[in-house]
N, C-alpha and C. Protein backbone atom coordinates (compact mmCIF):
# COMPACT_ATOMS: atom_id res chain seq x y z
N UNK A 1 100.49 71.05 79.39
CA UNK A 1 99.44 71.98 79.01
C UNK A 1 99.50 73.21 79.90
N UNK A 2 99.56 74.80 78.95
CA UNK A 2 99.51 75.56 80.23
C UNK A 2 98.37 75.21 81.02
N UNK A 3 98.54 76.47 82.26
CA UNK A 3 97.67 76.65 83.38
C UNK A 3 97.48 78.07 83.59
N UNK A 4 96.23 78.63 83.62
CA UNK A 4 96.34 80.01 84.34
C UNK A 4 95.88 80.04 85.48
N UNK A 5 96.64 81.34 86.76
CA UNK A 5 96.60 81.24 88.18
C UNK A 5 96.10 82.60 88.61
N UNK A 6 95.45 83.00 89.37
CA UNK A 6 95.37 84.61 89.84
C UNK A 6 96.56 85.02 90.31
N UNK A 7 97.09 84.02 90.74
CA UNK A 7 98.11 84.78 91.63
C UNK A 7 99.02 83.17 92.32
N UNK A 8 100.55 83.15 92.19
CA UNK A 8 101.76 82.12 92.81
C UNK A 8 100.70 81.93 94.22
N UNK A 9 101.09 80.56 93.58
CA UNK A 9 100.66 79.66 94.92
C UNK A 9 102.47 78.99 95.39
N UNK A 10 102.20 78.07 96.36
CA UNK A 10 103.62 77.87 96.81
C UNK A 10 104.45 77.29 96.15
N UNK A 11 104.11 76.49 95.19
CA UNK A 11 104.79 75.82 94.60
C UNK A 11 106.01 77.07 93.28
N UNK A 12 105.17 77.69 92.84
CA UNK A 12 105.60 78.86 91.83
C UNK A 12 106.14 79.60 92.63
N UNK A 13 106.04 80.08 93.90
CA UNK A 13 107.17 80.70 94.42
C UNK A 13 108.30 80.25 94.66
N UNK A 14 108.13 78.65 94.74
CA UNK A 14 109.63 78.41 95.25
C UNK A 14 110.38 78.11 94.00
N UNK A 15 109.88 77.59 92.92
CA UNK A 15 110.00 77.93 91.31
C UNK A 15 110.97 78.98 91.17
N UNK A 16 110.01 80.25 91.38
CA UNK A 16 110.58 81.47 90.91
C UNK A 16 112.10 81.63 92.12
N UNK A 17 112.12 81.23 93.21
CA UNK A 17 112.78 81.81 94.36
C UNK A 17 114.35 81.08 93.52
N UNK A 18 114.02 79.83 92.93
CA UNK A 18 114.99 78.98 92.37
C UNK A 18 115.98 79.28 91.10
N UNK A 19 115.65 79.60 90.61
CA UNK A 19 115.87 80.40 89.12
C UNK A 19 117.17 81.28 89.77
N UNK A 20 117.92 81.47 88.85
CA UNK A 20 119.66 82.32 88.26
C UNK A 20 118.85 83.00 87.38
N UNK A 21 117.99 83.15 86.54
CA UNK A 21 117.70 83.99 85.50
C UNK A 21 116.58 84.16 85.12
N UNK A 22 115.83 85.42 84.84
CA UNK A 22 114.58 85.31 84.38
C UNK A 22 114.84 86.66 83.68
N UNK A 23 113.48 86.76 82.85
CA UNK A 23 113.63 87.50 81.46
C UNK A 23 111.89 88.70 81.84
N UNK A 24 112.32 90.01 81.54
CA UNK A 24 111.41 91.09 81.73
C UNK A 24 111.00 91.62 80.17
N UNK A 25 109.89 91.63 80.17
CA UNK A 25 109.21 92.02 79.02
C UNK A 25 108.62 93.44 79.09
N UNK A 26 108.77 94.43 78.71
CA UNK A 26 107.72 95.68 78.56
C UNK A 26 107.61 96.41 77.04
N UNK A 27 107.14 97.14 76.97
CA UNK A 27 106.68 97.90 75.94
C UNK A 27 105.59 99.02 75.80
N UNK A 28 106.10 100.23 75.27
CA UNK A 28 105.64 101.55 75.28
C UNK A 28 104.51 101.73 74.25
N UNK A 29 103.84 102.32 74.69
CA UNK A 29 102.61 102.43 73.12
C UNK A 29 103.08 101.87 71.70
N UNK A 30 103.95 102.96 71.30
CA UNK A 30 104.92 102.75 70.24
C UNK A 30 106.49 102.84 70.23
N UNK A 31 106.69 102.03 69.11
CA UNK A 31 108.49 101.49 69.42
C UNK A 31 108.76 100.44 69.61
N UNK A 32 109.98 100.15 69.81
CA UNK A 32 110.31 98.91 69.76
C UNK A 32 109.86 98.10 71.47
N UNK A 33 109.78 96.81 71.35
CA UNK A 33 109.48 95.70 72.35
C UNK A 33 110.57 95.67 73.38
N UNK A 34 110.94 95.61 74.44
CA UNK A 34 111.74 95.18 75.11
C UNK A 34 111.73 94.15 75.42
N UNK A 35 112.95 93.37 75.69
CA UNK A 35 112.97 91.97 76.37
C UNK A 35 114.09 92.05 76.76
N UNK A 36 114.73 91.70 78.44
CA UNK A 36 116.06 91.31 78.56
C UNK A 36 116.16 90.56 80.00
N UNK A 37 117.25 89.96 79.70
CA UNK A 37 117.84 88.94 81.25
C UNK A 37 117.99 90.02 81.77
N UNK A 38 117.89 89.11 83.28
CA UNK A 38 117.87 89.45 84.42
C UNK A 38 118.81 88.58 85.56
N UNK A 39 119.31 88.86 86.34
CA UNK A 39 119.97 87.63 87.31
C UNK A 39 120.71 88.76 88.42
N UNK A 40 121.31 87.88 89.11
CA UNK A 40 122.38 88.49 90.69
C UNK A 40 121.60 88.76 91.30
N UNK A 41 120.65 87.69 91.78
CA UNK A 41 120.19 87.63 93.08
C UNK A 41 119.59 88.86 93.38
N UNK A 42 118.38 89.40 92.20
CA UNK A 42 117.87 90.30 92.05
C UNK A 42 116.40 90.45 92.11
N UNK A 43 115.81 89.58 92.33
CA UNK A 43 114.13 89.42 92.17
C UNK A 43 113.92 88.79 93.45
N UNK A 44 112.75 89.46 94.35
CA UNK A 44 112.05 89.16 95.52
C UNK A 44 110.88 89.11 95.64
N UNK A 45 110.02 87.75 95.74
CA UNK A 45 108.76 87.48 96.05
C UNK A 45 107.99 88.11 97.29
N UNK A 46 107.16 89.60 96.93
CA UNK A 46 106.64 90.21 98.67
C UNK A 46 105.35 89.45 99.05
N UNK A 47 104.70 88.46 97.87
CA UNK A 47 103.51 88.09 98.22
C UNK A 47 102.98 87.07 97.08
N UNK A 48 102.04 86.59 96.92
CA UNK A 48 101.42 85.41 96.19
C UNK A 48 101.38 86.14 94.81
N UNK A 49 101.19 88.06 95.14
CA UNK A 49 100.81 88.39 94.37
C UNK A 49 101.45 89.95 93.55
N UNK A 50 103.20 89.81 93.98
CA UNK A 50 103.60 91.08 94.10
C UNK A 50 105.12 90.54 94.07
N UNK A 51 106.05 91.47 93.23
CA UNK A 51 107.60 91.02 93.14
C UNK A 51 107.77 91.92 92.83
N UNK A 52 109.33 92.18 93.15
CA UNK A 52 109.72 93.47 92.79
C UNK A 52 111.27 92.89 92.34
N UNK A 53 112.16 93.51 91.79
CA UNK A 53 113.33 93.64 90.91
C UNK A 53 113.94 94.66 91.29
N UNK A 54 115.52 94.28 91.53
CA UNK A 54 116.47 95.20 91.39
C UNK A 54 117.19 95.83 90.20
N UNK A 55 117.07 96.87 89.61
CA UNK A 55 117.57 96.80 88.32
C UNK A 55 118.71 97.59 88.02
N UNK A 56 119.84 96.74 87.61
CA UNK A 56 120.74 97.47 88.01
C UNK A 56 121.61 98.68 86.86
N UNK A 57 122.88 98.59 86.77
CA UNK A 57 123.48 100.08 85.61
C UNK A 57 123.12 98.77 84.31
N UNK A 58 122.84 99.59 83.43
CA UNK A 58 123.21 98.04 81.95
C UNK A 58 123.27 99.79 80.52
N UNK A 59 123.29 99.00 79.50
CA UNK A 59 123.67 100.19 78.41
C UNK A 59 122.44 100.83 77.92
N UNK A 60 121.19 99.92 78.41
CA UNK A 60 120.09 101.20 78.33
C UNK A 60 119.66 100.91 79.84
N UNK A 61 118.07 101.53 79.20
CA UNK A 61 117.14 101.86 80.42
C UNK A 61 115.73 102.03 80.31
N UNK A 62 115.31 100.64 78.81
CA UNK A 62 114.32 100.69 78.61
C UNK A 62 113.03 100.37 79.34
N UNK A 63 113.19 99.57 80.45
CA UNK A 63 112.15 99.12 81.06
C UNK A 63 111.29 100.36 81.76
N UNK A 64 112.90 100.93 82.58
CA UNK A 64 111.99 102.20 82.75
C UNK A 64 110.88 103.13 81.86
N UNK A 65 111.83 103.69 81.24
CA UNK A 65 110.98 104.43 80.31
C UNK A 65 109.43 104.37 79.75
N UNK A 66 109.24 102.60 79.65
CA UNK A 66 108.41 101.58 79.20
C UNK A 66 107.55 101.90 79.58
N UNK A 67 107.81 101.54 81.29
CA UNK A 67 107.02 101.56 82.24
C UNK A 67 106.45 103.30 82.58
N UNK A 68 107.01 103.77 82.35
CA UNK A 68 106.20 105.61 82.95
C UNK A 68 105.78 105.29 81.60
N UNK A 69 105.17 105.04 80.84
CA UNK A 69 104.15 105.27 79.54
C UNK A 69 103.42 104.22 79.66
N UNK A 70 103.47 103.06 80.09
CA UNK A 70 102.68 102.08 79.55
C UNK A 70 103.22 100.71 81.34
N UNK A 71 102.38 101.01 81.97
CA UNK A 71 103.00 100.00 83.29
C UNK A 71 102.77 98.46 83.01
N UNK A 72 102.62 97.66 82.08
CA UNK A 72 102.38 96.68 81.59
C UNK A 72 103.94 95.91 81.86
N UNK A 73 104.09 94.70 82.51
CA UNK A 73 104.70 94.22 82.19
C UNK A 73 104.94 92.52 82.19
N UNK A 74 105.83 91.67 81.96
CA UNK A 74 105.90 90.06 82.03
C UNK A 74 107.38 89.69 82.16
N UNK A 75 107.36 88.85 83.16
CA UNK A 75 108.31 88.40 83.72
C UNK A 75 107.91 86.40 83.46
N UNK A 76 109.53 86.27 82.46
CA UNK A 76 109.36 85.01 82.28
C UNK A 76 110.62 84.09 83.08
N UNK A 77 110.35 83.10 83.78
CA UNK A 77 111.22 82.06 84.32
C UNK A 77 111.45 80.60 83.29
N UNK A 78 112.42 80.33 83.12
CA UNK A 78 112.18 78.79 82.61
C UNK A 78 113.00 77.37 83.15
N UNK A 79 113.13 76.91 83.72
CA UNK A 79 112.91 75.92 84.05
C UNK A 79 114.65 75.19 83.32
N UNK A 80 115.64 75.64 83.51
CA UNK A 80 116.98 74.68 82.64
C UNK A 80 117.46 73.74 83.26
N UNK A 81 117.10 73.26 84.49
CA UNK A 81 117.06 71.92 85.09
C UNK A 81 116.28 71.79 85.82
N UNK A 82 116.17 70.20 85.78
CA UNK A 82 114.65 69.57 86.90
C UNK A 82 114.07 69.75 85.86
N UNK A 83 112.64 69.22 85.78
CA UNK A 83 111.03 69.14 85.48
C UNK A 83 111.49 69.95 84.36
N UNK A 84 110.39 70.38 83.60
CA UNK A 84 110.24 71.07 82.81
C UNK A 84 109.24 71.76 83.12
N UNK A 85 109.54 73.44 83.30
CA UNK A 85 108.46 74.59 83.14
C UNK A 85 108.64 76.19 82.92
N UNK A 86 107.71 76.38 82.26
CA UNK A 86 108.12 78.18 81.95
C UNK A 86 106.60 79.16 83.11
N UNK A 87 107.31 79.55 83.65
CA UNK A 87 106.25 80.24 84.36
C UNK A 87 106.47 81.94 83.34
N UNK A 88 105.15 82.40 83.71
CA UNK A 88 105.05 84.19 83.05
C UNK A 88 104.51 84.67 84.46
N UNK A 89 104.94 85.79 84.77
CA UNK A 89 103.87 86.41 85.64
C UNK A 89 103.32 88.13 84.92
N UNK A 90 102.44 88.40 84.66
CA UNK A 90 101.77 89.26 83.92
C UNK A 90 101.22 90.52 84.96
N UNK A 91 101.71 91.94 84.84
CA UNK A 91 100.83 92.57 85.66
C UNK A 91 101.36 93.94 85.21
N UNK A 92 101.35 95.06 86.03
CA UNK A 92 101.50 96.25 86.40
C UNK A 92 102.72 96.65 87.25
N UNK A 93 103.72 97.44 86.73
CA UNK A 93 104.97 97.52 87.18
C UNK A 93 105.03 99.15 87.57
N UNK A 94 105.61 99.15 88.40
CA UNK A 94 106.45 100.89 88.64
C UNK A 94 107.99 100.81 89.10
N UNK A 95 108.07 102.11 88.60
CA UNK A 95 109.66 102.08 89.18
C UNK A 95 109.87 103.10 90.50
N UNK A 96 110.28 102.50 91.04
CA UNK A 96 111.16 103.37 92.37
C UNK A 96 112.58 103.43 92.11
N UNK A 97 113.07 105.02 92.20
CA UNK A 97 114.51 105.27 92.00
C UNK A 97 114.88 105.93 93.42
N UNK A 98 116.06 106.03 93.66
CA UNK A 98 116.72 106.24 94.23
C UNK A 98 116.40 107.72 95.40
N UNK A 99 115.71 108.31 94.45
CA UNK A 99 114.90 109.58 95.42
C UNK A 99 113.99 109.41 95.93
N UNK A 100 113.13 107.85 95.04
CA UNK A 100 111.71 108.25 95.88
C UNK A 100 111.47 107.96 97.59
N UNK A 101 110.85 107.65 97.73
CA UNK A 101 109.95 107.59 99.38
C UNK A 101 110.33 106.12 100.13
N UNK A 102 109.74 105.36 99.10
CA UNK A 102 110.40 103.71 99.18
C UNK A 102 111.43 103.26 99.21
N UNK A 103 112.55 103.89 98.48
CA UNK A 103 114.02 103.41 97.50
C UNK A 103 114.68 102.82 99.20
N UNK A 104 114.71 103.67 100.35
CA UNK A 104 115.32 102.93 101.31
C UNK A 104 114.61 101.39 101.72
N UNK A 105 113.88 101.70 102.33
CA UNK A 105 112.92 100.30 102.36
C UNK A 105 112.92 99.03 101.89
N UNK A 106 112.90 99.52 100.52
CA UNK A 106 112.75 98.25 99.47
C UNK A 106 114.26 98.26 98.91
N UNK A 107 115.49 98.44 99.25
CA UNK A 107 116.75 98.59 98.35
C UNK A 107 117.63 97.30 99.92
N UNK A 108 116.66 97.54 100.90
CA UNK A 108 117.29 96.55 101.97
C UNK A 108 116.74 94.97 101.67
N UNK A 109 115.78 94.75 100.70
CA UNK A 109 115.72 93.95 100.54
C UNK A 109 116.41 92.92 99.40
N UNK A 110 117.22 93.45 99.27
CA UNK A 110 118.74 93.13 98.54
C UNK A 110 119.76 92.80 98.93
N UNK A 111 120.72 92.45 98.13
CA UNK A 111 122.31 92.55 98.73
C UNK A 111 122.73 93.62 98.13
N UNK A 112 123.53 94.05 98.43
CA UNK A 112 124.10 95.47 98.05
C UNK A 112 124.81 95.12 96.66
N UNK A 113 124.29 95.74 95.62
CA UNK A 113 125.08 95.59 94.66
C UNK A 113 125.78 97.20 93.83
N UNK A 114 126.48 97.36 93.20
CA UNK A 114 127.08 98.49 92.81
C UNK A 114 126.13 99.06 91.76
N UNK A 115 126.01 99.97 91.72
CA UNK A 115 125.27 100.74 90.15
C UNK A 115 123.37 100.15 90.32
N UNK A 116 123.14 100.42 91.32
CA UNK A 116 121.66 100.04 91.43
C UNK A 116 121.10 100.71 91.30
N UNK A 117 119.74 100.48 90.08
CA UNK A 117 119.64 101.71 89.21
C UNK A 117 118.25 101.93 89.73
N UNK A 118 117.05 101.67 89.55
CA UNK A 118 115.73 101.26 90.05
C UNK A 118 115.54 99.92 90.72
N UNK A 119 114.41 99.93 91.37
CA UNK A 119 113.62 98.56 91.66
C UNK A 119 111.95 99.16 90.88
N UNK A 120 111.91 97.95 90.41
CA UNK A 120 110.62 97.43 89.89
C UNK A 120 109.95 97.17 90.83
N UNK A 121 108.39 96.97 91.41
CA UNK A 121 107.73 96.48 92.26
C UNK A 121 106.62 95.94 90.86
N UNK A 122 106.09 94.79 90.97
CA UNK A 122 104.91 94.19 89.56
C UNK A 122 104.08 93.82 90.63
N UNK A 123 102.45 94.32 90.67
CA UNK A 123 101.47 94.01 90.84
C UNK A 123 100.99 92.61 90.09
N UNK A 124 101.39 91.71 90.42
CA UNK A 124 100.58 90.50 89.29
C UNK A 124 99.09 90.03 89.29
N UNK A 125 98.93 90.13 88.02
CA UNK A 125 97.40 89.87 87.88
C UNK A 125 97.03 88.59 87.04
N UNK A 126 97.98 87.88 87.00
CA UNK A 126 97.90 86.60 85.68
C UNK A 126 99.42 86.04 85.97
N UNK A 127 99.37 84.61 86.58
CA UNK A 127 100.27 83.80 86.31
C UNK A 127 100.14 82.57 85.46
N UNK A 128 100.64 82.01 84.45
CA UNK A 128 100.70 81.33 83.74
C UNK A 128 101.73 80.38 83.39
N UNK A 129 101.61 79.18 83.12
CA UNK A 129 102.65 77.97 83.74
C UNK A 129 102.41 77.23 82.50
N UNK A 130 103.29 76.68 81.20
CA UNK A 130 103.19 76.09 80.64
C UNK A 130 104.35 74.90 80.14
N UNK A 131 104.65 73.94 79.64
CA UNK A 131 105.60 72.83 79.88
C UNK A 131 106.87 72.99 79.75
N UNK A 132 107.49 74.06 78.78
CA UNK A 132 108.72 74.36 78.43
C UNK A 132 109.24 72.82 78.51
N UNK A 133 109.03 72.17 77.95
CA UNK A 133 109.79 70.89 77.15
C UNK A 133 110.73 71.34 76.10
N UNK A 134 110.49 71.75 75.42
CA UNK A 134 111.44 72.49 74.34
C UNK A 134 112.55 73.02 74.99
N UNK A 135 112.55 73.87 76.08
CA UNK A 135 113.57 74.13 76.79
C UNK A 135 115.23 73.95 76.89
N UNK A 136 116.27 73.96 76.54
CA UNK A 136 117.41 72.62 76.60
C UNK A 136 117.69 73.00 78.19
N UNK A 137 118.35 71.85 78.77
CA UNK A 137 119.23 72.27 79.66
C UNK A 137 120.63 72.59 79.63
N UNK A 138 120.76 73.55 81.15
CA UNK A 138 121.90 74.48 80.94
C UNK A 138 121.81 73.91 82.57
N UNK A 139 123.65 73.96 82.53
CA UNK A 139 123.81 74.05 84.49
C UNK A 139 124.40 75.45 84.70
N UNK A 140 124.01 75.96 85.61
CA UNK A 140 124.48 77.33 86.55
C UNK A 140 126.03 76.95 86.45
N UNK A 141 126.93 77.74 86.33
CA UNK A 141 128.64 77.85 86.49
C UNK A 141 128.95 78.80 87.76
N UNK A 142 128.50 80.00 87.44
CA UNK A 142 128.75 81.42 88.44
C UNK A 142 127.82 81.88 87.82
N UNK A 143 127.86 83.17 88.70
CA UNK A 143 127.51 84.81 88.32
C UNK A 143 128.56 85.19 87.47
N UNK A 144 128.12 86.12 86.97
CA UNK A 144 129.65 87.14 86.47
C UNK A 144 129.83 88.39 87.19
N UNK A 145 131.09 89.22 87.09
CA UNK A 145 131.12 90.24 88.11
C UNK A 145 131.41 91.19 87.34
N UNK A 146 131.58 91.32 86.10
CA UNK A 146 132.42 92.14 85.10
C UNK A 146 131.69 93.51 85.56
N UNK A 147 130.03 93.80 85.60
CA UNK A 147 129.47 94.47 85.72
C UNK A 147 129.80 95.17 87.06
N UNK A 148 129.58 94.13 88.11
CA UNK A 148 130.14 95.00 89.48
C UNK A 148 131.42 95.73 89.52
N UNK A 149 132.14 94.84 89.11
CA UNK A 149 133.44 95.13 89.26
C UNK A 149 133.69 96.76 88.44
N UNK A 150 133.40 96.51 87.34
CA UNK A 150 133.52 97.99 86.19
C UNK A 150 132.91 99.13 87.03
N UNK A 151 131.63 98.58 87.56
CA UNK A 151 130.61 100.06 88.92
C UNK A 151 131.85 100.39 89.49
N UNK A 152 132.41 99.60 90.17
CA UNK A 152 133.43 100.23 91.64
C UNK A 152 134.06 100.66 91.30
N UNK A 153 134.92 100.34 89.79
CA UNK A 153 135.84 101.07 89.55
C UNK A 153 135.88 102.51 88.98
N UNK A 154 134.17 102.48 88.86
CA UNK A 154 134.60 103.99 88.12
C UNK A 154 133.91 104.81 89.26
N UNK A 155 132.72 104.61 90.35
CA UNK A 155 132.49 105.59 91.25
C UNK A 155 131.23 106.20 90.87
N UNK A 156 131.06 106.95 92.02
CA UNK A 156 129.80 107.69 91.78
C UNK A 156 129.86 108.17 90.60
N UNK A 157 130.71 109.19 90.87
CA UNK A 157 130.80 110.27 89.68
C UNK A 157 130.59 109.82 88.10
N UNK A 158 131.69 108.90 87.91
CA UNK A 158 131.20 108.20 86.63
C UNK A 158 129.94 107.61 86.43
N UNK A 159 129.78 106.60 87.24
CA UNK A 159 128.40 106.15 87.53
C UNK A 159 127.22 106.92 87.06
N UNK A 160 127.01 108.52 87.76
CA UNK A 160 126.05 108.96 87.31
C UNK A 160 126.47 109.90 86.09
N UNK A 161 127.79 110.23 85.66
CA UNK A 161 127.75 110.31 84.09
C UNK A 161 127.28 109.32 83.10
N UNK A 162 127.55 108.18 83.57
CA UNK A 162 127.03 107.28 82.68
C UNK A 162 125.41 107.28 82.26
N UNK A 163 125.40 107.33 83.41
CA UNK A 163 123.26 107.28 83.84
C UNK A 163 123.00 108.36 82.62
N UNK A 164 123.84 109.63 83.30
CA UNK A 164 123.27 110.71 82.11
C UNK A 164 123.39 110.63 80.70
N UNK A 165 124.50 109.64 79.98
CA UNK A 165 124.71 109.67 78.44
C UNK A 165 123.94 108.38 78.11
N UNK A 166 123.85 107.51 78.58
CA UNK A 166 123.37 105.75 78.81
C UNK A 166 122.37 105.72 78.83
N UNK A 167 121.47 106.55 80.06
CA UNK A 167 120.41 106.05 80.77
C UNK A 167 119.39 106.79 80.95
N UNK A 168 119.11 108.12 80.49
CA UNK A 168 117.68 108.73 80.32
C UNK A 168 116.91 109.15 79.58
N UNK A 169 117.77 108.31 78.55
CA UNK A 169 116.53 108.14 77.07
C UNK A 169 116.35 106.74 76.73
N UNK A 170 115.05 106.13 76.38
CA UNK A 170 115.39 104.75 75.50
C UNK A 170 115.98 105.09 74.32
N UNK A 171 116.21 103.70 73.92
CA UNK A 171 115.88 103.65 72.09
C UNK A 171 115.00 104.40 71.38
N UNK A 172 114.32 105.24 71.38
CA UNK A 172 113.20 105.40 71.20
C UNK A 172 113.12 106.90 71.15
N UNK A 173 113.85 107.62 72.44
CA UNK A 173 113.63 108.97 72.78
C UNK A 173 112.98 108.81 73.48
N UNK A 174 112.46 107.62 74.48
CA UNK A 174 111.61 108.38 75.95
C UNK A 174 112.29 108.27 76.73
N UNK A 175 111.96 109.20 77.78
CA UNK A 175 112.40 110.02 79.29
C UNK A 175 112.20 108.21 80.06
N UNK A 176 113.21 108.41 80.68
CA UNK A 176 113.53 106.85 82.18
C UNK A 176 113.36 107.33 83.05
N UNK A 177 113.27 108.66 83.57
CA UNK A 177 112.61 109.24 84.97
C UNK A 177 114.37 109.20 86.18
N UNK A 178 115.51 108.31 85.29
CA UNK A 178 116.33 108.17 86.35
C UNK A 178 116.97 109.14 87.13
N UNK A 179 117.21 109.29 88.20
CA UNK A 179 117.26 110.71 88.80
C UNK A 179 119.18 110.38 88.73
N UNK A 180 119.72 111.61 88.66
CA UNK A 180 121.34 112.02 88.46
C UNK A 180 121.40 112.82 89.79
N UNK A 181 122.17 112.17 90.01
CA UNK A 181 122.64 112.77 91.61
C UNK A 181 123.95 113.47 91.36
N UNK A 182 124.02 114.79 91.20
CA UNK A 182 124.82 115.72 90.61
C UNK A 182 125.66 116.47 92.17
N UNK A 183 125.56 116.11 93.39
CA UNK A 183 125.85 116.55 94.19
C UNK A 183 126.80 115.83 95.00
């Protein structure tokens, strides 16, 4: 039966700390829904009540966008071995890029990965825990690197061409705020 929480108690953190994959939900007034995986040792618990995300190059850049219109967002975990459970955590997201004030600060709380595009920081205001029985199980194999690997090889320069044809519009036609480092 679910459960609703104000805010990860210890057990849901070490839940979440456990997880290879979890899934980000946002959505803009109007337009389409976002939903997509997430993984590489990319999500950090700052508090009972606060996580933030590394987000790295991918072929869009909807979350952003999402988020400067509408800061709503949900972050789902599920549970593909052990117990059975799907945690949500529900709240208020922003993005920090690469120019802002924070981006040093909060980018050390990572491993260095190539093409790191924003971090997310989510204010959570609603955690919710329900059985994911339905669930199947899956075992972890690896990471994949295809993504890193493709960053290094092409470099800044490409990198932030890409950002510019890829990455500062959604689906949609809204602005991602991602800053192009043209220098």
């Amino acid at each position: 039966m679910g459960q609703r929480y104000p805010h990860m108690n210890d057990k849901h953190i070490a839940f979440v700390q456990a997880q290879k994959i979890f899934f980000v939900a946002t959505a803009a007034p109007e337009g389409r829904v976002n939903l997509s995986p997430k993984g590489m040792d990319t999500l950090r618990v700052l508090s009972p009540d606060r996580v933030a995300w590394l987000n790295v190059t991918g072929s869009g850049n909807e979350t952003a966008a999402h988020v400067r219109m509408n800061p709503r967002m949900t972050i789902m975990f599920c549970a593909f071995e052990g117990p059975p459970m799907i945690l949500r955590l529900y709240g208020s997201a922003r993005a920090i890029h690469r120019a802002d004030p924070e981006w040093n600060e909060m980018i050390g709380l990572f491993p260095e990965i190539p093409g790191a595009r924003q971090i997310f920081e989510m204010q959570v205001d609603l955690v919710q825990t329900s059985c994911g029985m339905g669930v199947p199980y899956f075992e972890f194999a690896r990471e994949r690197t295809a993504l890193n690997d493709t960053v290094r090889k092409w470099g800044e320069e490409k990198l932030n061409q890409y950002w510019q044809e890829k990455n500062r519009q959604s689906i949609d036609g809204f602005e991602t705020g991602i800053v192009i480092d043209h220098g």
